[in-house]
N, C-alpha and C. Protein backbone atom coordinates (compact mmCIF):
# COMPACT_ATOMS: atom_id res chain seq x y z
N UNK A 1 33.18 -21.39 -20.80
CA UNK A 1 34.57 -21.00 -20.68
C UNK A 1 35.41 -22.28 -20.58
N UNK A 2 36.41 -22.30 -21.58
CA UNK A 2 37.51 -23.74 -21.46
C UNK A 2 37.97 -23.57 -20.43
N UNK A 3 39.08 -24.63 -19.53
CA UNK A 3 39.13 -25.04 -18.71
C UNK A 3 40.87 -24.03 -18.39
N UNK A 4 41.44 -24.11 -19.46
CA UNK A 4 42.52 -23.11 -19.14
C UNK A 4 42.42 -22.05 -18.69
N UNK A 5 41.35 -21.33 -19.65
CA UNK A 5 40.82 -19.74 -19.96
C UNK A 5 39.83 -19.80 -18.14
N UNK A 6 39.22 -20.41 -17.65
CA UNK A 6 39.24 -20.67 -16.25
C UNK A 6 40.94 -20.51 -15.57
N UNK A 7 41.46 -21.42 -15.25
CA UNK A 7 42.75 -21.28 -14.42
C UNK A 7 43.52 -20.03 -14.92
N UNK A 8 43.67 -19.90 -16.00
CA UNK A 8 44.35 -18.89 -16.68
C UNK A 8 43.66 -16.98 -15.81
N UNK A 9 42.46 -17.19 -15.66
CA UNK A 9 41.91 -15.69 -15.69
C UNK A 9 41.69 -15.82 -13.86
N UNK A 10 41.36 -17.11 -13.50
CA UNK A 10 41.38 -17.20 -11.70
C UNK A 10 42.86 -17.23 -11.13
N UNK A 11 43.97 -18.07 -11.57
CA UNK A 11 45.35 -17.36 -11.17
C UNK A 11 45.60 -16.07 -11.55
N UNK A 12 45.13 -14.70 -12.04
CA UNK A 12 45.48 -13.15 -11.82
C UNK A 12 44.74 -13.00 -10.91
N UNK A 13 43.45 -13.22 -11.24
CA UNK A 13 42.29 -12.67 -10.05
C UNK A 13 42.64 -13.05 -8.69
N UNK A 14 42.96 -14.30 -8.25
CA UNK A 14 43.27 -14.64 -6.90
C UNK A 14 44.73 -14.07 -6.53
N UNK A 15 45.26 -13.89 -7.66
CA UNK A 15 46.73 -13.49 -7.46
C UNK A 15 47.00 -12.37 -6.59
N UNK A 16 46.38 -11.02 -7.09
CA UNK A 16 46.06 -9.96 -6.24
C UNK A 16 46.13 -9.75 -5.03
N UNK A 17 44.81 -10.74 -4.48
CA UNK A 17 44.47 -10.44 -3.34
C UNK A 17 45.53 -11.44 -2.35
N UNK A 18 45.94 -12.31 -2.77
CA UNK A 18 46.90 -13.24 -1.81
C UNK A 18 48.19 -12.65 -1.91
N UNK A 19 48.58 -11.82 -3.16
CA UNK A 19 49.90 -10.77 -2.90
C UNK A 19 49.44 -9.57 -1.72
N UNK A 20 48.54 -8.58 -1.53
CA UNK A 20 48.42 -8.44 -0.58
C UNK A 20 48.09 -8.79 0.93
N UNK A 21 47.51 -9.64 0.79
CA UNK A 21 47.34 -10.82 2.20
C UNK A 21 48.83 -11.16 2.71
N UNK A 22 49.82 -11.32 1.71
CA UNK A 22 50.96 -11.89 1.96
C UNK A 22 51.63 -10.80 1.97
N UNK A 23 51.68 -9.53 1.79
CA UNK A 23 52.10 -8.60 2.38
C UNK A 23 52.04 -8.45 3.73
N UNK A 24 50.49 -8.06 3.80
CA UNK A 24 50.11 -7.74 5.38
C UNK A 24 50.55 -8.72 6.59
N UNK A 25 50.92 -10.22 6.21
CA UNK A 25 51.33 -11.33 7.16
C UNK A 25 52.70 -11.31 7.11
N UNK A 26 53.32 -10.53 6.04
CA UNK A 26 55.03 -10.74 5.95
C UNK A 26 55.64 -9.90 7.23
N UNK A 27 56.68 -10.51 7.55
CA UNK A 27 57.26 -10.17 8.52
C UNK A 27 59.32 -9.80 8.49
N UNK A 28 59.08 -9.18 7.53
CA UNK A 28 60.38 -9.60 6.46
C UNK A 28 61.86 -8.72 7.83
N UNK A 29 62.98 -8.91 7.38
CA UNK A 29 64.13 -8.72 7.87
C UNK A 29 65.25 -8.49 6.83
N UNK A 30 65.94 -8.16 7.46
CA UNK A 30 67.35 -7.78 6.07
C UNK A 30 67.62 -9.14 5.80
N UNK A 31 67.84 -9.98 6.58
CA UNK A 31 68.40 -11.23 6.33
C UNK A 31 67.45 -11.65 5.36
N UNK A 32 66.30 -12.15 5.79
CA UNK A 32 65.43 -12.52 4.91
C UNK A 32 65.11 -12.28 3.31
N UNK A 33 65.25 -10.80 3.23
CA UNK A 33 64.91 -10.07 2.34
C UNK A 33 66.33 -10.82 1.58
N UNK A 34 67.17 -10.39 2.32
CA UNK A 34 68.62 -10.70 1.04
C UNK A 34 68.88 -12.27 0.58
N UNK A 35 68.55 -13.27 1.43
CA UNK A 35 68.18 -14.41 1.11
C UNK A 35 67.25 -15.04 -0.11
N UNK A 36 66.07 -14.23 0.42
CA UNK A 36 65.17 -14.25 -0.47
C UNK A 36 65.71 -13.57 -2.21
N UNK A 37 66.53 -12.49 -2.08
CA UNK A 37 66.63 -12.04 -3.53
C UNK A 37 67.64 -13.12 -4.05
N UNK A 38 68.42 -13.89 -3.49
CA UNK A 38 69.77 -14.21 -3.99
C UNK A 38 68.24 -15.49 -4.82
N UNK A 39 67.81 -16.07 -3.92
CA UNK A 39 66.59 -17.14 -4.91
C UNK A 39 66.13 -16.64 -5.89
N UNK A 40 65.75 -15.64 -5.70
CA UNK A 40 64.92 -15.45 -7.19
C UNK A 40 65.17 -14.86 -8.25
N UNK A 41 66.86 -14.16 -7.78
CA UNK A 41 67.71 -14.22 -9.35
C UNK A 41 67.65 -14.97 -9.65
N UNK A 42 67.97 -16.50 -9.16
CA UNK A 42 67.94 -17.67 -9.61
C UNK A 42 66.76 -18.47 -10.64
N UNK A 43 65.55 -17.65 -9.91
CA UNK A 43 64.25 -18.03 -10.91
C UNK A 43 63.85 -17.10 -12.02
N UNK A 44 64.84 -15.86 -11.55
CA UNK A 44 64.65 -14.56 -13.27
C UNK A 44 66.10 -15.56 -14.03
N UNK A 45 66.84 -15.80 -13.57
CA UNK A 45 67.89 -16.29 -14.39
C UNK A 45 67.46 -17.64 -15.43
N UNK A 46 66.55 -18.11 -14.45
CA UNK A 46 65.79 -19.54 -15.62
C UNK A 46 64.68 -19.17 -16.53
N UNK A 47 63.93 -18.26 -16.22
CA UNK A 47 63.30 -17.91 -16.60
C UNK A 47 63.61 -16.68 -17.99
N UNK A 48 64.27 -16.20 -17.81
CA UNK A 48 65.37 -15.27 -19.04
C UNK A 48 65.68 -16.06 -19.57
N UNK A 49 66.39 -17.63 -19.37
CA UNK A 49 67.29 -18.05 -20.28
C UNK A 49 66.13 -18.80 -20.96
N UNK A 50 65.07 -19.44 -20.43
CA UNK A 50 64.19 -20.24 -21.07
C UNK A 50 63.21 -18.98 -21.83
N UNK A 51 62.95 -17.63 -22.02
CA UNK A 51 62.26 -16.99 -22.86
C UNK A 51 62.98 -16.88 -23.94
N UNK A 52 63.97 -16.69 -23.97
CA UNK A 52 64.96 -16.69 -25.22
C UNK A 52 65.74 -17.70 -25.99
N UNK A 53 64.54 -18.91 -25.50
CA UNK A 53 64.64 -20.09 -26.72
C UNK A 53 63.17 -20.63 -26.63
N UNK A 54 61.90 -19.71 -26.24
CA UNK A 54 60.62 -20.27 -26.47
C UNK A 54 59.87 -18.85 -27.61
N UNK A 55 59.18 -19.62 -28.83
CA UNK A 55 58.66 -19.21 -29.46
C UNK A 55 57.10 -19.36 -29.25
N UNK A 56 56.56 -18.17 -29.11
CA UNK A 56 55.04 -18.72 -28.54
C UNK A 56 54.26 -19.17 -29.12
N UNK A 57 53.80 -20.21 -29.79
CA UNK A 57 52.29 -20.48 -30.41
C UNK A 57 53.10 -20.78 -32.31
N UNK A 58 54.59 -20.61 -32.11
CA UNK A 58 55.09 -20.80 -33.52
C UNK A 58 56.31 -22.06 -33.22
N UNK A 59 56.41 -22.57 -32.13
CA UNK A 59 56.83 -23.90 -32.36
C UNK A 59 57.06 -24.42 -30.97
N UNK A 60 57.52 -25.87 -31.05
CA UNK A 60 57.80 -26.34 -29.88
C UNK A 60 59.19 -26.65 -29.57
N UNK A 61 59.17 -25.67 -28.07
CA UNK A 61 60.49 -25.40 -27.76
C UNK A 61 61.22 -26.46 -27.04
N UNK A 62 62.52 -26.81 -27.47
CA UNK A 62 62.72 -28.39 -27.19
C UNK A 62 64.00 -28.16 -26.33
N UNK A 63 64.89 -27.05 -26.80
CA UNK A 63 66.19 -26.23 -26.64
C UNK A 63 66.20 -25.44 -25.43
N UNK A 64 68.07 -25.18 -24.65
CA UNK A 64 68.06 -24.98 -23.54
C UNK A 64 67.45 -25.80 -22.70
N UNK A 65 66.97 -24.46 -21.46
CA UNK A 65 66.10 -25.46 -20.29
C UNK A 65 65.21 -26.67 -21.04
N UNK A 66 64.61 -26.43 -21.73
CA UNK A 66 63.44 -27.02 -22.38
C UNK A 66 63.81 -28.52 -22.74
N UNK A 67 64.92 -28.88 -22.78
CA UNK A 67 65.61 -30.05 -22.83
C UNK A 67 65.69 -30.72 -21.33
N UNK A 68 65.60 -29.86 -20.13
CA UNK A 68 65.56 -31.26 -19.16
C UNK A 68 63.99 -30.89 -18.03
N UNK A 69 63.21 -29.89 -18.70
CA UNK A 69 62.14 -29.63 -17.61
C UNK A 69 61.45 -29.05 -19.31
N UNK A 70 59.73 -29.65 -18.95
CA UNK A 70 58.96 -28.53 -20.14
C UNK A 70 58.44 -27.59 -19.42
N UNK A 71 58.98 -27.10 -18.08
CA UNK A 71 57.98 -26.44 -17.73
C UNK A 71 59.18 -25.13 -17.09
N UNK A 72 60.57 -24.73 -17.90
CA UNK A 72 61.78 -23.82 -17.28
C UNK A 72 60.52 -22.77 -16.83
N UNK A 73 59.72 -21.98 -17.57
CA UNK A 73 59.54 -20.77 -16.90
C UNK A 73 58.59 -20.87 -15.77
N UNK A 74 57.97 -21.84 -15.35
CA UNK A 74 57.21 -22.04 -14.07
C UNK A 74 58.17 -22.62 -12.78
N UNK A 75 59.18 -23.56 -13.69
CA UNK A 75 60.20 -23.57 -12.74
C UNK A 75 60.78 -22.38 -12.35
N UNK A 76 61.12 -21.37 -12.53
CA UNK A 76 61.90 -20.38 -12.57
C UNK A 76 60.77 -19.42 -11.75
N UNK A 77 59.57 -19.49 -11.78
CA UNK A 77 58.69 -18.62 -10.95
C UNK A 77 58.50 -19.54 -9.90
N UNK A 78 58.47 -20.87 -9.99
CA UNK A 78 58.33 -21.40 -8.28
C UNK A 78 59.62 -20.90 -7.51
N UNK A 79 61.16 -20.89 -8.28
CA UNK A 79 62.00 -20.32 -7.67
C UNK A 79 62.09 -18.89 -7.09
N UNK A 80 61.31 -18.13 -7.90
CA UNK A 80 60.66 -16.70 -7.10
C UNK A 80 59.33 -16.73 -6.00
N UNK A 81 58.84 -17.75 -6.04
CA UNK A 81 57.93 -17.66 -5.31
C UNK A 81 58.57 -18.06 -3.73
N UNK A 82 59.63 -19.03 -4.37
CA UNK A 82 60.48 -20.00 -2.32
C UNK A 82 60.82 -18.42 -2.07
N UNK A 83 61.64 -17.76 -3.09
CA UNK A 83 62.48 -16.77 -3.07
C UNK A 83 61.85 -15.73 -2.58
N UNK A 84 60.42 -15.00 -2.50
CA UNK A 84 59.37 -14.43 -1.98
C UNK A 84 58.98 -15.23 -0.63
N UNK A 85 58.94 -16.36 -0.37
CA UNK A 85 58.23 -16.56 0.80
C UNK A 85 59.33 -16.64 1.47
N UNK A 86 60.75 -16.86 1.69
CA UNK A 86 61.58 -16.34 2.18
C UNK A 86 61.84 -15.33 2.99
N UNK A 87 61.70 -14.22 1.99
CA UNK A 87 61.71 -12.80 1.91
C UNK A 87 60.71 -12.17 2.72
N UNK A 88 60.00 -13.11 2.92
CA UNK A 88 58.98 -12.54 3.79
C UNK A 88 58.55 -12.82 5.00
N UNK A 89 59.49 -14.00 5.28
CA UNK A 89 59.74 -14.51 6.75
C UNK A 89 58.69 -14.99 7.50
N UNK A 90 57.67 -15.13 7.23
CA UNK A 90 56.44 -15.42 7.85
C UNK A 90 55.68 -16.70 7.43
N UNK A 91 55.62 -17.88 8.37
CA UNK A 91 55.21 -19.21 7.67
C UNK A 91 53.96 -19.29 7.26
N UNK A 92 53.17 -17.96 7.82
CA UNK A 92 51.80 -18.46 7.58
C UNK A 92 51.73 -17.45 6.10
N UNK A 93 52.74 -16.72 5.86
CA UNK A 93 52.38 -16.34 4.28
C UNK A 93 52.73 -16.87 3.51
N UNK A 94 53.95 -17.53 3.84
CA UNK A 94 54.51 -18.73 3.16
C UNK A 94 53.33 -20.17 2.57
N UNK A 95 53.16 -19.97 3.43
CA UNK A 95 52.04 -21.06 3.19
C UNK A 95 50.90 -20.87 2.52
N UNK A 96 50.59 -19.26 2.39
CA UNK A 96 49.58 -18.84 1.43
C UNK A 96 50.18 -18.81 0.12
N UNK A 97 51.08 -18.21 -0.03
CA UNK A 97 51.73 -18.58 -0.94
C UNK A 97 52.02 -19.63 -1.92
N UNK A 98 52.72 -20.73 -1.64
CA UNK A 98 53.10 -22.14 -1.17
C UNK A 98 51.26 -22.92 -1.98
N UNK A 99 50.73 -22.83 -1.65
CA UNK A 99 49.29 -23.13 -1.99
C UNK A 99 48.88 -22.04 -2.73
N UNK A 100 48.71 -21.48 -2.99
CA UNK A 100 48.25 -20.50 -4.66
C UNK A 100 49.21 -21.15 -5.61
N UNK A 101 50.33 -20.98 -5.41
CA UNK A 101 51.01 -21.45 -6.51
C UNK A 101 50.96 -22.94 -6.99
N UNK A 102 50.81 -23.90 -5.72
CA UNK A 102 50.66 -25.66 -5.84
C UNK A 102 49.33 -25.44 -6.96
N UNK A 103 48.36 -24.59 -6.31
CA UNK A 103 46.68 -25.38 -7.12
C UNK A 103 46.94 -24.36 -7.86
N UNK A 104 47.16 -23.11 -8.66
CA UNK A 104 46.86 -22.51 -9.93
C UNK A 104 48.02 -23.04 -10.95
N UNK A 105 48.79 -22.99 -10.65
CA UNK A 105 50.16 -23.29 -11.46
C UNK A 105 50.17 -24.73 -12.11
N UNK A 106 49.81 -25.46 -11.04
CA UNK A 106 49.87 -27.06 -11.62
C UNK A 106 48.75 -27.25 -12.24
N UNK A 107 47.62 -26.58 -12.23
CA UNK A 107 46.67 -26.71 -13.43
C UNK A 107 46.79 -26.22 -14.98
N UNK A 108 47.63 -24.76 -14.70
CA UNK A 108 47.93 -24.09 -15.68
C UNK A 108 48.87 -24.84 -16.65
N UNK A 109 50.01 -25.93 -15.72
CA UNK A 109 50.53 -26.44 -16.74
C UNK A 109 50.17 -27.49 -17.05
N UNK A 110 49.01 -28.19 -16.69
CA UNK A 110 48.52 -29.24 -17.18
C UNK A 110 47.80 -29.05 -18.45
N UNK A 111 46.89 -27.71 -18.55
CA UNK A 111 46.28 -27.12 -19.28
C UNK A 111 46.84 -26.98 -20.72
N UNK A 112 48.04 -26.55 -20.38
CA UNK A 112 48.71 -26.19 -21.63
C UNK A 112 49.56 -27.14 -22.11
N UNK A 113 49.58 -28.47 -21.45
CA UNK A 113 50.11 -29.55 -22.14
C UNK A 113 49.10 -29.77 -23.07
N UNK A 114 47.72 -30.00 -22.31
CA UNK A 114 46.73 -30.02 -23.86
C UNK A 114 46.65 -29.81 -24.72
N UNK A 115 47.03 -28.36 -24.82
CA UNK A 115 47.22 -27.20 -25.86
C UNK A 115 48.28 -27.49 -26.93
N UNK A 116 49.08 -28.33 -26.31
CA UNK A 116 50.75 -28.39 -26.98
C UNK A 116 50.76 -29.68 -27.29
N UNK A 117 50.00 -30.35 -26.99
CA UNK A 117 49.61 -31.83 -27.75
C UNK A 117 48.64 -31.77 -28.69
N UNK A 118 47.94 -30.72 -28.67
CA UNK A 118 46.27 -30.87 -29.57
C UNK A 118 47.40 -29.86 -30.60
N UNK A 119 48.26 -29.11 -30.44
CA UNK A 119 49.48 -28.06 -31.39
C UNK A 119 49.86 -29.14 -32.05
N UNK A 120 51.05 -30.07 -31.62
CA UNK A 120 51.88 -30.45 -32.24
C UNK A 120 51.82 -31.77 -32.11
N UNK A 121 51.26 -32.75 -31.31
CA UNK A 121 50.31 -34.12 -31.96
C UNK A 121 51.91 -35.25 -31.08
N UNK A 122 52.20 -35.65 -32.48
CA UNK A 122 53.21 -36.75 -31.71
C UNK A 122 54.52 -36.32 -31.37
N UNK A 123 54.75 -34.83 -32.01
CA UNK A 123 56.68 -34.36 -31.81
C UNK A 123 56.13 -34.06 -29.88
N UNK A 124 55.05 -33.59 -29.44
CA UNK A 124 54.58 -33.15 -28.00
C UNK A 124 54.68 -34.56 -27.49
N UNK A 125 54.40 -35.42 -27.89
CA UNK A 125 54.30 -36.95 -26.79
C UNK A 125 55.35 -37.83 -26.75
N UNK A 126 56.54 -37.15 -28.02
CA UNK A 126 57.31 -37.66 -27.89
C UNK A 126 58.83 -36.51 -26.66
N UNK A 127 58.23 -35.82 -27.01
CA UNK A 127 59.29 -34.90 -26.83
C UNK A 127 58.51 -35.01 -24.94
N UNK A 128 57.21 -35.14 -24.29
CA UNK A 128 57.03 -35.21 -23.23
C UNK A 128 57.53 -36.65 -22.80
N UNK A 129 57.61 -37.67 -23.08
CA UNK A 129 58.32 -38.96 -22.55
C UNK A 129 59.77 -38.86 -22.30
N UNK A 130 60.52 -37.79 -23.02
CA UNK A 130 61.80 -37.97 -22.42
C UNK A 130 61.63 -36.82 -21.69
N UNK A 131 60.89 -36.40 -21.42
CA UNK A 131 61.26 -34.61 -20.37
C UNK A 131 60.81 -34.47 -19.55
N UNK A 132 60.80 -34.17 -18.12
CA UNK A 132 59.75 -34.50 -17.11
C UNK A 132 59.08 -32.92 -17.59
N UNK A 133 57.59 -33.17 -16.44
CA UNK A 133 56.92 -32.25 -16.63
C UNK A 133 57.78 -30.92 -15.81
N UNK A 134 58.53 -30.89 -14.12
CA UNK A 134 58.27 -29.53 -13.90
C UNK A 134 59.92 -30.00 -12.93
N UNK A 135 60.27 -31.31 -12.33
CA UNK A 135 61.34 -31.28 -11.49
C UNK A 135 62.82 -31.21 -12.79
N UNK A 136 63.44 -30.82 -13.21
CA UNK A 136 64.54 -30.79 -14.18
C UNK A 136 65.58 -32.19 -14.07
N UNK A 137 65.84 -32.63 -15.01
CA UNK A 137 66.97 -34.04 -14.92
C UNK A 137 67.88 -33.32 -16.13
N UNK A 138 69.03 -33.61 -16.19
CA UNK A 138 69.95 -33.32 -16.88
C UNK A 138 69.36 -34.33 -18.46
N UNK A 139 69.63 -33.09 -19.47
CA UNK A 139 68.60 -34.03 -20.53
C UNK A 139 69.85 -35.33 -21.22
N UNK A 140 68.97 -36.51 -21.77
CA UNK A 140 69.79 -37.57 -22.08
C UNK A 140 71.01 -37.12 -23.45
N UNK A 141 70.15 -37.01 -24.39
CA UNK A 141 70.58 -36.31 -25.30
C UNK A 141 70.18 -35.43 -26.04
N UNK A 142 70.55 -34.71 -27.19
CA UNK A 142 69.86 -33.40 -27.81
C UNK A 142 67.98 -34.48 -28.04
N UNK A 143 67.26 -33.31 -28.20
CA UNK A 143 65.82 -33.80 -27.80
C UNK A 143 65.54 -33.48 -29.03
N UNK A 144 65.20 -34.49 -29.79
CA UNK A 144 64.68 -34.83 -31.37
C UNK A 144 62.78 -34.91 -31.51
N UNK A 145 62.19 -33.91 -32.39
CA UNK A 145 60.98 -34.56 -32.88
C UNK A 145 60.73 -35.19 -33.74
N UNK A 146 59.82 -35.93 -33.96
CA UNK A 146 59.55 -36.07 -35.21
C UNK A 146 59.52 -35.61 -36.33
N UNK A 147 58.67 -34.68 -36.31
CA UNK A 147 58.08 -33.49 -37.29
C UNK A 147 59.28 -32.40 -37.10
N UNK A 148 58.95 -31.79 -38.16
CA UNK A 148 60.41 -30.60 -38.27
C UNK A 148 59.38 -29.05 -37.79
N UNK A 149 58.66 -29.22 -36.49
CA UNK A 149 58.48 -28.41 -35.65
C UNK A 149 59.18 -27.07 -35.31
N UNK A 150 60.09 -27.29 -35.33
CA UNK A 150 61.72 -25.86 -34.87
C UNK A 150 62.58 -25.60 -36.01
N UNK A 151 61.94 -24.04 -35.70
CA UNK A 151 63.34 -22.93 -37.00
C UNK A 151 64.08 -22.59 -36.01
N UNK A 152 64.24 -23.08 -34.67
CA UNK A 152 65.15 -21.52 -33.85
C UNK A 152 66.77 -22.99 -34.03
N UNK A 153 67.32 -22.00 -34.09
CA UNK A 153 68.89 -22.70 -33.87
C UNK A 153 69.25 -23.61 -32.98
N UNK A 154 68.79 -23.52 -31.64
CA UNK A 154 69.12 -23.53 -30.06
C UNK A 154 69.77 -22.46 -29.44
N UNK A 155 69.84 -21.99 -30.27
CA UNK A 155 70.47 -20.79 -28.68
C UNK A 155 69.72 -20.11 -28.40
N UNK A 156 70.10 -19.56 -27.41
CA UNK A 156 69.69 -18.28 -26.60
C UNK A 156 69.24 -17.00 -27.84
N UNK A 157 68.61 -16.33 -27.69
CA UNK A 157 68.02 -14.93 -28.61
C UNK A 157 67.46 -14.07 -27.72
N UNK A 158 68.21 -13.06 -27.90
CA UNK A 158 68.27 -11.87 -26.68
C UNK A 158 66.36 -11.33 -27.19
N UNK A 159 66.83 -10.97 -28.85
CA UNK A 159 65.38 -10.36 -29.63
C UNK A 159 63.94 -11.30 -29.06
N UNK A 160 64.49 -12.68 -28.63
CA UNK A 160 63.31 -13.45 -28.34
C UNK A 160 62.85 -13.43 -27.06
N UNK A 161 63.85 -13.13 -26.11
CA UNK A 161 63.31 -12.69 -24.77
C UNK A 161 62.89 -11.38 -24.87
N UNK A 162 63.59 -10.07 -25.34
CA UNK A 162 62.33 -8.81 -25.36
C UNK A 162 61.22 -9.26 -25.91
N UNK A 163 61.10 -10.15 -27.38
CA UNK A 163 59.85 -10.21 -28.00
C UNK A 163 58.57 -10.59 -26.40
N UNK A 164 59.42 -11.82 -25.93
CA UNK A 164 58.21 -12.46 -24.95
C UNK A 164 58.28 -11.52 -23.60
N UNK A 165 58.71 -10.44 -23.40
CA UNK A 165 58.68 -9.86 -22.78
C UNK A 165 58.93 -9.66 -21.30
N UNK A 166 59.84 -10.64 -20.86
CA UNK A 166 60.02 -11.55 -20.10
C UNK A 166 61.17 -10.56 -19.01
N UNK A 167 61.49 -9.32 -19.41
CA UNK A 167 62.16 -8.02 -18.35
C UNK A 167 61.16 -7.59 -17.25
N UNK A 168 59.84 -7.82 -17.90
CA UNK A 168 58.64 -7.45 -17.37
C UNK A 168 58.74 -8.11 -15.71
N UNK A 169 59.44 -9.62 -15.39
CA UNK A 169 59.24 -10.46 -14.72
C UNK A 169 60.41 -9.53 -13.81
N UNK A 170 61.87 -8.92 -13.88
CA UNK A 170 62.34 -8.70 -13.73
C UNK A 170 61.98 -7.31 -12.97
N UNK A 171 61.45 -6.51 -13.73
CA UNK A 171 61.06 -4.93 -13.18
C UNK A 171 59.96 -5.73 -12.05
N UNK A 172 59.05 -6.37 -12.34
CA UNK A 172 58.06 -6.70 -11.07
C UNK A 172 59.05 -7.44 -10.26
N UNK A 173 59.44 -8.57 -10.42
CA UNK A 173 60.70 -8.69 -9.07
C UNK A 173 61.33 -7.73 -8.10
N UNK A 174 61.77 -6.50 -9.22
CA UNK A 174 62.36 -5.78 -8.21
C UNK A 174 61.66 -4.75 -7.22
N UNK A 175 60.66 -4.47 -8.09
CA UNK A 175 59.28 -4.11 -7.08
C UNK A 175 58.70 -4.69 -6.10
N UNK A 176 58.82 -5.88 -6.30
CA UNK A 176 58.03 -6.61 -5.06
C UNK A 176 59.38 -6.82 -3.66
N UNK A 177 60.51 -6.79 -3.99
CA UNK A 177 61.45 -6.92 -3.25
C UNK A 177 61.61 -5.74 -2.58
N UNK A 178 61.27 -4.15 -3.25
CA UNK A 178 61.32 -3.01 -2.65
C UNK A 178 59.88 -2.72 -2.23
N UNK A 179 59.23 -3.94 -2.48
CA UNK A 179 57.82 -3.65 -0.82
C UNK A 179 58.08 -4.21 -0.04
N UNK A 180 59.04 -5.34 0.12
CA UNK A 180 59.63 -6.16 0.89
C UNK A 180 60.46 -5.54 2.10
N UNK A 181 61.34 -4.35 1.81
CA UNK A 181 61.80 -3.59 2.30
C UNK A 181 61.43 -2.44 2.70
N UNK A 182 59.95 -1.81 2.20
CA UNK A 182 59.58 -0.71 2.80
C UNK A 182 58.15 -1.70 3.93
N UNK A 183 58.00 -3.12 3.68
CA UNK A 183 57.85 -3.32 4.71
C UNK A 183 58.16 -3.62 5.78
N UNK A 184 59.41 -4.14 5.51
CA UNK A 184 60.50 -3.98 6.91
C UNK A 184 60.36 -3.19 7.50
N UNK A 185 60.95 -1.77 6.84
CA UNK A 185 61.00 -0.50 7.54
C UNK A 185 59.58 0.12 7.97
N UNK A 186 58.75 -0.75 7.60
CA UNK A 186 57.00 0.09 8.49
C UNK A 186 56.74 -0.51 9.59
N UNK A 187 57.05 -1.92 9.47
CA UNK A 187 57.52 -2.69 10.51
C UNK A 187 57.97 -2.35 12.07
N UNK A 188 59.10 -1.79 11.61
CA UNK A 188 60.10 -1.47 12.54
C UNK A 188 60.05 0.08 13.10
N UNK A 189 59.60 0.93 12.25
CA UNK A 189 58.28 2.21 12.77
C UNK A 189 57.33 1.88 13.50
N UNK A 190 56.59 1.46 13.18
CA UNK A 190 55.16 1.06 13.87
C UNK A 190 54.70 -0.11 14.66
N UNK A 191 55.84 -1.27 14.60
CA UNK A 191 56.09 -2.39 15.38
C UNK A 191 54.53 -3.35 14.38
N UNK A 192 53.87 -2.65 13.14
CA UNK A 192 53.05 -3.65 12.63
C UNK A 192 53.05 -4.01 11.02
């Protein structure tokens, strides 16, 4: 098994069980909870805007976010994840949290830099020297490859975020925010 297809299939599998673990330790509050959502619009909002200028496996996306972070949609899920451990008020889930995401995530995108260098060769090593990997800098200027890599325009494409399916992130957000709240309220029934 390659080394992605590892991280790739052990971040769902571990995923599971540390979303419920981090249930059962959450200790959530209105405050919390509403705190927590205002974050992670913030990480569906990066994450929407960066699906609808990434083409998967048909080019390299240079446009939008992708111009000052290569990594908008992991950025945009660490912002749901602060935005979840928030929400859940509890440091020691936080911290489970907080660590699933440090060791699966930062492999995953190391992984797939491979992938996107062994893809696209020098427009990837060039286009990674001006872009950081995952903290965002305001990009220098429009981000040029070499190779004529990109048909998309730069903008935004609504058709390209349904294509990548990326509402999906959105409906589970709002699910996990309304366990967030019916664990409040079991909470505050049962005092557990």
């Amino acid at each position: 098994m390659s080394r992605r297809k590892f991280w790739m299939r052990w971040r769902v599998r571990v995923g599971y069980p540390v979303a419920v673990v981090y249930w059962l330790l959450a200790k959530p509050t209105r405050h919390s909870i509403v705190y927590g959502s205002i974050l992670t619009a913030f990480g569906l909002l990066i994450r929407g805007i960066a699906s609808g200028h990434l083409r998967k496996d048909k080019e390299l996306a240079v446009t939008g976010p992708y111009a000052s972070t290569r990594n908008p949609l992991y950025l945009g899920s660490a912002l749901l994840a602060v935005g979840f451990i928030i929400a859940g008020h509890s440091w020691i889930a936080g911290v489970l949290v907080a660590a699933y995401f440090g060791i699966f995530y930062y492999a995953v995108m190391r992984n797939e830099e491979e992938d996107l260098r062994a893809r696209f060769g020098v427009a990837f090593t060039e286009y990674a020297a001006r872009v950081p990997l995952f903290f965002p800098r305001a990009p220098k200027a429009s981000v040029q490859v070499t190779d004529s890599v990109s048909e998309s325009t730069g903008k935004f494409s609504t058709s390209q975020y349904l294509r990548n399916r990326e509402y999906k992130a959105l409906v589970g957000t709002a699910v996990g925010l309304g366990i967030m709240w019916l664990r409040m309220w079991l909470r505050a029934r049962t005092g557990y």
